[in-house]
PDB file of N, CA and C in Angstrom:
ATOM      1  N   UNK A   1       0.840  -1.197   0.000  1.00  0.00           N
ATOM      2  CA  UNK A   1       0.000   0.000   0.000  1.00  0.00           C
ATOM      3  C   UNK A   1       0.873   1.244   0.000  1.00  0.00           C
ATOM      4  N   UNK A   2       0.390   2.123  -0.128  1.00  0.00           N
ATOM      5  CA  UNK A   2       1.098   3.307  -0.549  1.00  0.00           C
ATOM      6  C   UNK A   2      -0.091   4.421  -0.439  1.00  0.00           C
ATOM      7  N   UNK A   3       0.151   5.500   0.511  1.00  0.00           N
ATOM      8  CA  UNK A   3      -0.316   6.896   1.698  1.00  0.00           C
ATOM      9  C   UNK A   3       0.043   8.447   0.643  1.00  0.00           C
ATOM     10  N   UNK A   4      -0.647   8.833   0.784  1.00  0.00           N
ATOM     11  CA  UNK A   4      -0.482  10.322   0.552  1.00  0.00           C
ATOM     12  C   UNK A   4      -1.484  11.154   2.135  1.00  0.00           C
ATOM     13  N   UNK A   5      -0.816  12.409   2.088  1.00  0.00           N
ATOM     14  CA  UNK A   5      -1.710  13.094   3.518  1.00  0.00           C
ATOM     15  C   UNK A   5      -1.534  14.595   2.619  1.00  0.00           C
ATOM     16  N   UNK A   6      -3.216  14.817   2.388  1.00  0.00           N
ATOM     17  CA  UNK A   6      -2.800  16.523   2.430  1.00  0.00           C
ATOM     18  C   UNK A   6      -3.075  17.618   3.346  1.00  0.00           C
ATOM     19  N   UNK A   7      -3.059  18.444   3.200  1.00  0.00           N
ATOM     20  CA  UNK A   7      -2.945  19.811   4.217  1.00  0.00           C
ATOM     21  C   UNK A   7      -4.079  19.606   5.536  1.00  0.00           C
ATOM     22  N   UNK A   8      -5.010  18.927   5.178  1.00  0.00           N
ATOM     23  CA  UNK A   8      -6.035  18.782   5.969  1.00  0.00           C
ATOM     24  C   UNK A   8      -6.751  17.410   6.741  1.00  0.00           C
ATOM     25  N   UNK A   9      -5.466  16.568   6.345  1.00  0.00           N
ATOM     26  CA  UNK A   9      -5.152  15.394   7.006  1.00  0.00           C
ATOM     27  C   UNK A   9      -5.927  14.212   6.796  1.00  0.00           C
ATOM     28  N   UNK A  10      -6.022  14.782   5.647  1.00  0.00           N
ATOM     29  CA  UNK A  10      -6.874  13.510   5.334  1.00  0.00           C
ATOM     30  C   UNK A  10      -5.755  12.511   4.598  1.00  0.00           C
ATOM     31  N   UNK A  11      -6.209  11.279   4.193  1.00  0.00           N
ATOM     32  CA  UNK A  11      -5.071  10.243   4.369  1.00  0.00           C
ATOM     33  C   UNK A  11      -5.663   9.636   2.849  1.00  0.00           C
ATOM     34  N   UNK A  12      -4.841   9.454   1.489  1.00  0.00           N
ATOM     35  CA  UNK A  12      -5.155   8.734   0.713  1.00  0.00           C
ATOM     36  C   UNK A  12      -4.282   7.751   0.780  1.00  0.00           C
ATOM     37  N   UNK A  13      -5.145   6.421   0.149  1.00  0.00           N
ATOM     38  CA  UNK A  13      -4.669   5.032   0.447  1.00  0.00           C
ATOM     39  C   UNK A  13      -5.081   4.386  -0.396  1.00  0.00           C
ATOM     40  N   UNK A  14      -3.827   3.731  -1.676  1.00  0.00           N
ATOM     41  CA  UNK A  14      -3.630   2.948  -2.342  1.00  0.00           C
ATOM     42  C   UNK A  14      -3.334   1.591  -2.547  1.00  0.00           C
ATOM     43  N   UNK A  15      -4.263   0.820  -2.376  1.00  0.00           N
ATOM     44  CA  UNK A  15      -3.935  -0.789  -2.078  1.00  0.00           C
ATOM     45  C   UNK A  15      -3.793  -1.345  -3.302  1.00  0.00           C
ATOM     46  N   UNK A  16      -2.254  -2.146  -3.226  1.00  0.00           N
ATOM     47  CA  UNK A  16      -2.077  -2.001  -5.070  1.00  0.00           C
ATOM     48  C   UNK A  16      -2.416  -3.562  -5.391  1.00  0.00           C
ATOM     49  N   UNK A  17      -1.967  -4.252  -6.519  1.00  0.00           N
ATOM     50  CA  UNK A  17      -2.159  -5.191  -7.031  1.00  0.00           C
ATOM     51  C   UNK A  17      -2.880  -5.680  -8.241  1.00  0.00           C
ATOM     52  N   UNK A  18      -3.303  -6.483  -8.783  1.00  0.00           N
ATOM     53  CA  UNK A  18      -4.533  -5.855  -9.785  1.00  0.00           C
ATOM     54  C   UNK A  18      -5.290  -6.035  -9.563  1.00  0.00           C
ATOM     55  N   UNK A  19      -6.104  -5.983  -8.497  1.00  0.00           N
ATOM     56  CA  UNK A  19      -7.216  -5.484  -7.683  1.00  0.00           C
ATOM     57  C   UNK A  19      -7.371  -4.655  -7.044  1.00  0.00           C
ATOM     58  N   UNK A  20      -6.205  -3.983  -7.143  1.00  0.00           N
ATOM     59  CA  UNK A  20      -6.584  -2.654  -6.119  1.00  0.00           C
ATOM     60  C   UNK A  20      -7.099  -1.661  -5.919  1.00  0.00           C
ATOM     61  N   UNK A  21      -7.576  -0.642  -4.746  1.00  0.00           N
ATOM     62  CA  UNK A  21      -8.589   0.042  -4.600  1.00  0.00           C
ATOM     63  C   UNK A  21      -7.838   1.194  -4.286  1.00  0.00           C
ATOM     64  N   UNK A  22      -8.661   2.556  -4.008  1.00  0.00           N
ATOM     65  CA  UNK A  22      -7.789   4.137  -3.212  1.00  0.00           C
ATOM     66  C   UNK A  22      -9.105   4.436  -2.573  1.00  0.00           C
ATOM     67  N   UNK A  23      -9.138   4.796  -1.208  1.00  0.00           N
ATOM     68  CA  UNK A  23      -9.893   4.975  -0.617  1.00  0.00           C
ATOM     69  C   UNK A  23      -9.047   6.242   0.296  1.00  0.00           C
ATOM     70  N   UNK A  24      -9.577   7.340   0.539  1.00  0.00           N
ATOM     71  CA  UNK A  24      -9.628   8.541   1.452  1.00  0.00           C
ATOM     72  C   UNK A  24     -10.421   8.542   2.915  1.00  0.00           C
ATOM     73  N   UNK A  25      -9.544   8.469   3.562  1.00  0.00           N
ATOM     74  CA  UNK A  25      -9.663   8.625   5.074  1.00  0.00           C
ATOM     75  C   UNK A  25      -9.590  10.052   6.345  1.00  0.00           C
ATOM     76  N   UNK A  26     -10.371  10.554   6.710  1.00  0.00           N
ATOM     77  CA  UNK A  26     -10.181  11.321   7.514  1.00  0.00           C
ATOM     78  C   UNK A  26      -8.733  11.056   8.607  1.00  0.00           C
ATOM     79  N   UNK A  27      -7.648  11.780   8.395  1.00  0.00           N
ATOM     80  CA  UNK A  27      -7.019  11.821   9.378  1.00  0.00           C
ATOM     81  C   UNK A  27      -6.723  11.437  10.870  1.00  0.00           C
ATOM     82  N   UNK A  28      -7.922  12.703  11.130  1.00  0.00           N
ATOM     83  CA  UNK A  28      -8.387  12.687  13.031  1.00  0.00           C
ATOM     84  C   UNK A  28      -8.830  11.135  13.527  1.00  0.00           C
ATOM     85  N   UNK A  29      -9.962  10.314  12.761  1.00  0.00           N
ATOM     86  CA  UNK A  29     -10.158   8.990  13.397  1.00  0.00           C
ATOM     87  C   UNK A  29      -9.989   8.076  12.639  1.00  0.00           C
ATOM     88  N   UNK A  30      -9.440   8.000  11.137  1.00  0.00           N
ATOM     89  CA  UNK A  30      -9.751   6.548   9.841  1.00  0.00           C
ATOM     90  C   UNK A  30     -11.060   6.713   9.208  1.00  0.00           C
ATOM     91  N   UNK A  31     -11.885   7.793   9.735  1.00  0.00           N
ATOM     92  CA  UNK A  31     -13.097   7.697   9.182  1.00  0.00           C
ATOM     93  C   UNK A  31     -13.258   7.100   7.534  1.00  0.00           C
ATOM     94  N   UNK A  32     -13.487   6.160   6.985  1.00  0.00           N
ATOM     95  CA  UNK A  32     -13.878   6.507   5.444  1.00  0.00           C
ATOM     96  C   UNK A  32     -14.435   7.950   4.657  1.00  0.00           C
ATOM     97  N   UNK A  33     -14.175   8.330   4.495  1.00  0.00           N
ATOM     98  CA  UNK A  33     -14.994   9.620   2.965  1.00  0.00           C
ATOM     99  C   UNK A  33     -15.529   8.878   2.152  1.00  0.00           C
ATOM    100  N   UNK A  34     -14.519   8.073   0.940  1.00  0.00           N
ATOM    101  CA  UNK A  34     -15.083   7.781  -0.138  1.00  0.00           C
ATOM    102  C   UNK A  34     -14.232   6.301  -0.230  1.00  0.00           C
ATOM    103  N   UNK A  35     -14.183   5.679  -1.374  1.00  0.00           N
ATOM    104  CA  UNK A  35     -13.495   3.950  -2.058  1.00  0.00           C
ATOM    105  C   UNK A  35     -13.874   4.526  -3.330  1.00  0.00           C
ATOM    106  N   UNK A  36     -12.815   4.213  -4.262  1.00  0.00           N
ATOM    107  CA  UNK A  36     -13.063   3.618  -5.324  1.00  0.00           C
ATOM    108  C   UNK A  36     -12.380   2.609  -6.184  1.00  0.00           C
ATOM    109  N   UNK A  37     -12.565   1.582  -6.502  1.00  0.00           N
ATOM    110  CA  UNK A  37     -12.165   0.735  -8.096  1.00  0.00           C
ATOM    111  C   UNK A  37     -10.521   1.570  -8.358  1.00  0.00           C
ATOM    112  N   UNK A  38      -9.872   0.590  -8.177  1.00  0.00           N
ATOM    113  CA  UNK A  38      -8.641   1.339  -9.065  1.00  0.00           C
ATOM    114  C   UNK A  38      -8.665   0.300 -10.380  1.00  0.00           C
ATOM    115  N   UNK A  39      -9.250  -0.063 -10.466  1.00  0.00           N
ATOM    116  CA  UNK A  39      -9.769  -0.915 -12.127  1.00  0.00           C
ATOM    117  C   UNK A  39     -10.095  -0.477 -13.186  1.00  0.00           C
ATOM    118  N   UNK A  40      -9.816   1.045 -13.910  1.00  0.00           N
ATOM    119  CA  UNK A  40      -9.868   1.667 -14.893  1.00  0.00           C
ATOM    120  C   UNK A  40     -10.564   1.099 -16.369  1.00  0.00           C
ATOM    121  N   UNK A  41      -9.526  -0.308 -16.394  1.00  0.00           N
ATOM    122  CA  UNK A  41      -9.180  -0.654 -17.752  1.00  0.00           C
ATOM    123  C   UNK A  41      -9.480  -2.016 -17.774  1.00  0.00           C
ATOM    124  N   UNK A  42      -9.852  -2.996 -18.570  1.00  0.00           N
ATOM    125  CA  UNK A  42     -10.396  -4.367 -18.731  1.00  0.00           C
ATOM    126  C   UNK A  42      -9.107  -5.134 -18.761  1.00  0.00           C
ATOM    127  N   UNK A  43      -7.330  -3.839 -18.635  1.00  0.00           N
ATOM    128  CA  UNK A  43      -6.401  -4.929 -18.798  1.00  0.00           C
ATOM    129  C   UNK A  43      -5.921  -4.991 -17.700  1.00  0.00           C
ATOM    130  N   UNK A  44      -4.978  -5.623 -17.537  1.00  0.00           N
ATOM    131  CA  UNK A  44      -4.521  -6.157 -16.296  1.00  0.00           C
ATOM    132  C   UNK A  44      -3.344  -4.836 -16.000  1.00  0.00           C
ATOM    133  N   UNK A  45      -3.226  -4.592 -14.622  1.00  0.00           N
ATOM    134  CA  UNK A  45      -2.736  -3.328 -14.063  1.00  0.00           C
ATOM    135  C   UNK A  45      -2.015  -3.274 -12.706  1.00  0.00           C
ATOM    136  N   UNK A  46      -1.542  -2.753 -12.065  1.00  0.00           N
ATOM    137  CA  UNK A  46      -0.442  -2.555 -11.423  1.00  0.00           C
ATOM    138  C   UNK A  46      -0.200  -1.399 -10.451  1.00  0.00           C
ATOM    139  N   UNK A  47      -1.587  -1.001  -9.678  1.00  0.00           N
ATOM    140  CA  UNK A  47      -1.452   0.536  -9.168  1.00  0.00           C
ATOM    141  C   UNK A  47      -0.270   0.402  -7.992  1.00  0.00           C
ATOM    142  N   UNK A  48       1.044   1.713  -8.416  1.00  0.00           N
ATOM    143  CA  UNK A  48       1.907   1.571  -7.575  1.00  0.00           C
ATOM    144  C   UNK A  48       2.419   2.967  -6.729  1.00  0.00           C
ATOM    145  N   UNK A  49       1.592   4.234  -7.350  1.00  0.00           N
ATOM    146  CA  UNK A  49       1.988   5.752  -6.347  1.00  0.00           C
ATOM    147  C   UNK A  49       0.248   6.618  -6.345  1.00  0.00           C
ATOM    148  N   UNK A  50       0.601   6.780  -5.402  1.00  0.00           N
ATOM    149  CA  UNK A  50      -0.275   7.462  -5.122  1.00  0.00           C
ATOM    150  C   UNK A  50       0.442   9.583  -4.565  1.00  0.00           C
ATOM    151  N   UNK A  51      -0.561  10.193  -4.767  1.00  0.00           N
ATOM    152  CA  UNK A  51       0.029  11.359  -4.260  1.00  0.00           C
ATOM    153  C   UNK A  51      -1.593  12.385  -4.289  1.00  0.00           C
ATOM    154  N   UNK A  52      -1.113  13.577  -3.626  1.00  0.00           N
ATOM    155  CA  UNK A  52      -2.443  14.522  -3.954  1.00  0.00           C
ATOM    156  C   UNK A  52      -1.894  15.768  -3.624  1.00  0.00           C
ATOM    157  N   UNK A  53      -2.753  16.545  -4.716  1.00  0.00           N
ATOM    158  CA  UNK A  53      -2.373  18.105  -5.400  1.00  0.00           C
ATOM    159  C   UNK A  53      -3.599  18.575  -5.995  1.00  0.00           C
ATOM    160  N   UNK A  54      -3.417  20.322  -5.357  1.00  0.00           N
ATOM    161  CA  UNK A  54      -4.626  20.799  -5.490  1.00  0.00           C
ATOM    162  C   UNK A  54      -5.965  20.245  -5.975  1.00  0.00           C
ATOM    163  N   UNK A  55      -6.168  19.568  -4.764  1.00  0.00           N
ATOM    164  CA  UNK A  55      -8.112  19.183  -4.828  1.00  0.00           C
ATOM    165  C   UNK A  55      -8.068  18.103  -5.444  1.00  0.00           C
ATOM    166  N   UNK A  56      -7.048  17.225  -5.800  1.00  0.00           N
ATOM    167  CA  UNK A  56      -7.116  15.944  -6.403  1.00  0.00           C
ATOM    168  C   UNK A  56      -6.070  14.698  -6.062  1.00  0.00           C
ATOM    169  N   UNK A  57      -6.802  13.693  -6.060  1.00  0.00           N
ATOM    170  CA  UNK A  57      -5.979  12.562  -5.733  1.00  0.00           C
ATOM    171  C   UNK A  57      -5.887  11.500  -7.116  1.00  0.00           C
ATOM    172  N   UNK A  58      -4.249  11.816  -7.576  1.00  0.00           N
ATOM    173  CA  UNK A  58      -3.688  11.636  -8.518  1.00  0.00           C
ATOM    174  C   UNK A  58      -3.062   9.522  -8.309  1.00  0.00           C
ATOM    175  N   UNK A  59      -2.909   8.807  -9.350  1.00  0.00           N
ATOM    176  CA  UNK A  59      -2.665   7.503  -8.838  1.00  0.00           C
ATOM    177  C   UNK A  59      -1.687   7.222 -10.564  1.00  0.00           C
ATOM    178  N   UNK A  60      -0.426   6.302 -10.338  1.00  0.00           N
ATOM    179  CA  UNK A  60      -0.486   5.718 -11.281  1.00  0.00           C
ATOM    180  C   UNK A  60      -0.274   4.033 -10.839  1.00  0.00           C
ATOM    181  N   UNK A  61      -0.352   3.629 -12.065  1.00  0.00           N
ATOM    182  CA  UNK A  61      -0.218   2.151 -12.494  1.00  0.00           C
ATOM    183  C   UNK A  61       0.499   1.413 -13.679  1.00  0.00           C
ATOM    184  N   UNK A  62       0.982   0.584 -13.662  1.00  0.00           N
ATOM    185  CA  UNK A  62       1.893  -0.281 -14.733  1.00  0.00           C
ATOM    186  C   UNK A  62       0.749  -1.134 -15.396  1.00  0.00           C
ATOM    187  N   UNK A  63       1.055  -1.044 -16.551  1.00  0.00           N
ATOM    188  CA  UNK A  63      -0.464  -1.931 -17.463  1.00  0.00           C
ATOM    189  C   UNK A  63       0.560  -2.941 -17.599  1.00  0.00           C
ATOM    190  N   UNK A  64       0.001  -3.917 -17.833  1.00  0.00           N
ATOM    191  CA  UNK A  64       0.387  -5.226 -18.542  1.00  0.00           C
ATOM    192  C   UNK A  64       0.425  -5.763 -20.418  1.00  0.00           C
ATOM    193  N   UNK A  65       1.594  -5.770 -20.602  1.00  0.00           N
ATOM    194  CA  UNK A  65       1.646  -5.636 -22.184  1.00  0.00           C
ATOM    195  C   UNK A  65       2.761  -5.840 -22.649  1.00  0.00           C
ATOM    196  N   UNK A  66       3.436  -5.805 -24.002  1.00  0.00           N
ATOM    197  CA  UNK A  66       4.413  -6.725 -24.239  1.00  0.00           C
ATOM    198  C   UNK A  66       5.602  -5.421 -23.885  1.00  0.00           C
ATOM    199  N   UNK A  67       5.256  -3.834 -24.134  1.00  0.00           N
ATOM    200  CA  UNK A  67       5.862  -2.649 -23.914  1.00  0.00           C
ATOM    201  C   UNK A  67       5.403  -2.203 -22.217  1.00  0.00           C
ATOM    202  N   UNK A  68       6.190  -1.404 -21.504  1.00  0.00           N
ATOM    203  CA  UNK A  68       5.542  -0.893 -19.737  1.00  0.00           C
ATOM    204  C   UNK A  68       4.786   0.164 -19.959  1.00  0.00           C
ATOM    205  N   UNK A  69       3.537  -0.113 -19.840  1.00  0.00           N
ATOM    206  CA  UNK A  69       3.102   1.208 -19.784  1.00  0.00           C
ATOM    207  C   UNK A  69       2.851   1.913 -18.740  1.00  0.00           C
ATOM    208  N   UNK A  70       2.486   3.158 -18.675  1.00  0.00           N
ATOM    209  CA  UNK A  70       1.518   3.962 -17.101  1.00  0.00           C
ATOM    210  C   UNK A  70       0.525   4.484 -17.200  1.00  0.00           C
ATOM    211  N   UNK A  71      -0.406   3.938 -16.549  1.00  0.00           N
ATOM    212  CA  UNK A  71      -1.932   4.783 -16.452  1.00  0.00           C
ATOM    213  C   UNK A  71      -1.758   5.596 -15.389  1.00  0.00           C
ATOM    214  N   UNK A  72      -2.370   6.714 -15.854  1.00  0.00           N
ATOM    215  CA  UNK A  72      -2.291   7.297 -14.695  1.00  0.00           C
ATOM    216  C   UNK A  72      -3.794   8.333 -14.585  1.00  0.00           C
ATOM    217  N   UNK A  73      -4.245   8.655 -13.799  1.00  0.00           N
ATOM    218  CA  UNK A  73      -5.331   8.776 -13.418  1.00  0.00           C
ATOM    219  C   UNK A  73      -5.672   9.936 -12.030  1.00  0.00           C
ATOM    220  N   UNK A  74      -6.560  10.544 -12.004  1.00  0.00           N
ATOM    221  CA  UNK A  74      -6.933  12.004 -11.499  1.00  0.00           C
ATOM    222  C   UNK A  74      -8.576  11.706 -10.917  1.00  0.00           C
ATOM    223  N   UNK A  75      -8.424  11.895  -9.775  1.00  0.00           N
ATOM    224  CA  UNK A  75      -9.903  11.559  -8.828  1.00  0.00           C
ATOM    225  C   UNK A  75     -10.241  13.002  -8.117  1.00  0.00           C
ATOM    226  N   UNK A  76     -11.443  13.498  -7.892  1.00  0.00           N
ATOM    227  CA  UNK A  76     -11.852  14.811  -7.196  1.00  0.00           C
ATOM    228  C   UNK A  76     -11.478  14.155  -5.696  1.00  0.00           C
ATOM    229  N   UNK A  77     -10.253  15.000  -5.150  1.00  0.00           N
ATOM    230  CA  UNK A  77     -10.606  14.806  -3.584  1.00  0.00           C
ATOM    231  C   UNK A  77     -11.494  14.704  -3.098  1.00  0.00           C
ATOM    232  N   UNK A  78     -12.499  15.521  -3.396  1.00  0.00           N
ATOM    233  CA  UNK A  78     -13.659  16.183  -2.627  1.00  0.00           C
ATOM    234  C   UNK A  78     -15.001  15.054  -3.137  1.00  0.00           C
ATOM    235  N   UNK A  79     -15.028  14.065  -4.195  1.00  0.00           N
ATOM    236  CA  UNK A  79     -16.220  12.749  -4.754  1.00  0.00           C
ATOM    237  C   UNK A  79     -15.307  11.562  -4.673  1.00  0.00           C
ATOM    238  N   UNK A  80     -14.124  11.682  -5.195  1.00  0.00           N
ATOM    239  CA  UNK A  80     -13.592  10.473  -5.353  1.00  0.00           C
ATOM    240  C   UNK A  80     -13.986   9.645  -7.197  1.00  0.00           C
ATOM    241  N   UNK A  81     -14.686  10.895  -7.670  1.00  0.00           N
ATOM    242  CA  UNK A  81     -14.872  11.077  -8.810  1.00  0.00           C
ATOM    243  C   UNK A  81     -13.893  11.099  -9.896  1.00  0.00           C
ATOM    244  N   UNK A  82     -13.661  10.299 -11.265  1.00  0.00           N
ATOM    245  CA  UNK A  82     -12.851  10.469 -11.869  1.00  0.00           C
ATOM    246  C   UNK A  82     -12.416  11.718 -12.987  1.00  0.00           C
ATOM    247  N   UNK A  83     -11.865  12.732 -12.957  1.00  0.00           N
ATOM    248  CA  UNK A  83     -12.313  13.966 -14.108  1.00  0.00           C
ATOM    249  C   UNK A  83     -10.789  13.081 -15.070  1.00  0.00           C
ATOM    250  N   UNK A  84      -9.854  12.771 -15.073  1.00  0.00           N
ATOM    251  CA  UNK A  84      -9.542  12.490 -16.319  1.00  0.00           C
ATOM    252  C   UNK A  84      -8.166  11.105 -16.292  1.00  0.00           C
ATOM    253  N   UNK A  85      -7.816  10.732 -17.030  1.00  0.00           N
ATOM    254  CA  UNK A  85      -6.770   9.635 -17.432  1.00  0.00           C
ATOM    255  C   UNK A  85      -6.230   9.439 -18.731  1.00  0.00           C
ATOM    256  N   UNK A  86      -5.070   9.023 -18.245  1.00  0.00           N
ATOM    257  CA  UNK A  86      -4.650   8.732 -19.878  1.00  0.00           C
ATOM    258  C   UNK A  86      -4.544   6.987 -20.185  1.00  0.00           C
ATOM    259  N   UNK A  87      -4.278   7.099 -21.724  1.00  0.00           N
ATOM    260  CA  UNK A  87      -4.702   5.341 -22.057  1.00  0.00           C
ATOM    261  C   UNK A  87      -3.158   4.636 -22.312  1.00  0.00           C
TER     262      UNK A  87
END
């Protein structure tokens, strides 16, 4: 797993593998906020950093393929909503 904390202590958390999930935690007690799917793509994947910057919790991942690729991917801090990724 792999933590990001921003200014306001809240705690993102990347559980990698190719099943893995990012779920945002309140700081002060573990509370949950939000979960989501780090399952983007129908291919097989590899989520391995996590980080967060202005108002968003940013993730990448290693795709599986004969070349390495990186997905990488952009969630609203504030839904856990996806606004964008690349392929």
């Amino acid at each position: 797993s792999q933590i990001a904390v921003d200014p306001l202590d809240r705690v993102a958390v990347l559980h990698g593998g190719s099943d893995g999930w990012l779920e945002l935690r309140a700081g002060d007690d573990g509370a949950l906020i939000w979960s989501v799917d780090e399952a983007p793509t129908p291919r097989t994947h590899y989520p391995f950093a996590v980080t967060i910057s202005e108002g968003s919790v940013f993730t990448a991942s290693y795709l599986e393929g004969q070349s390495t690729q990186v997905l990488l991917r952009s969630l609203s801090l504030d839904s856990g909503s996806e606004t964008w990724r690349t392929s």
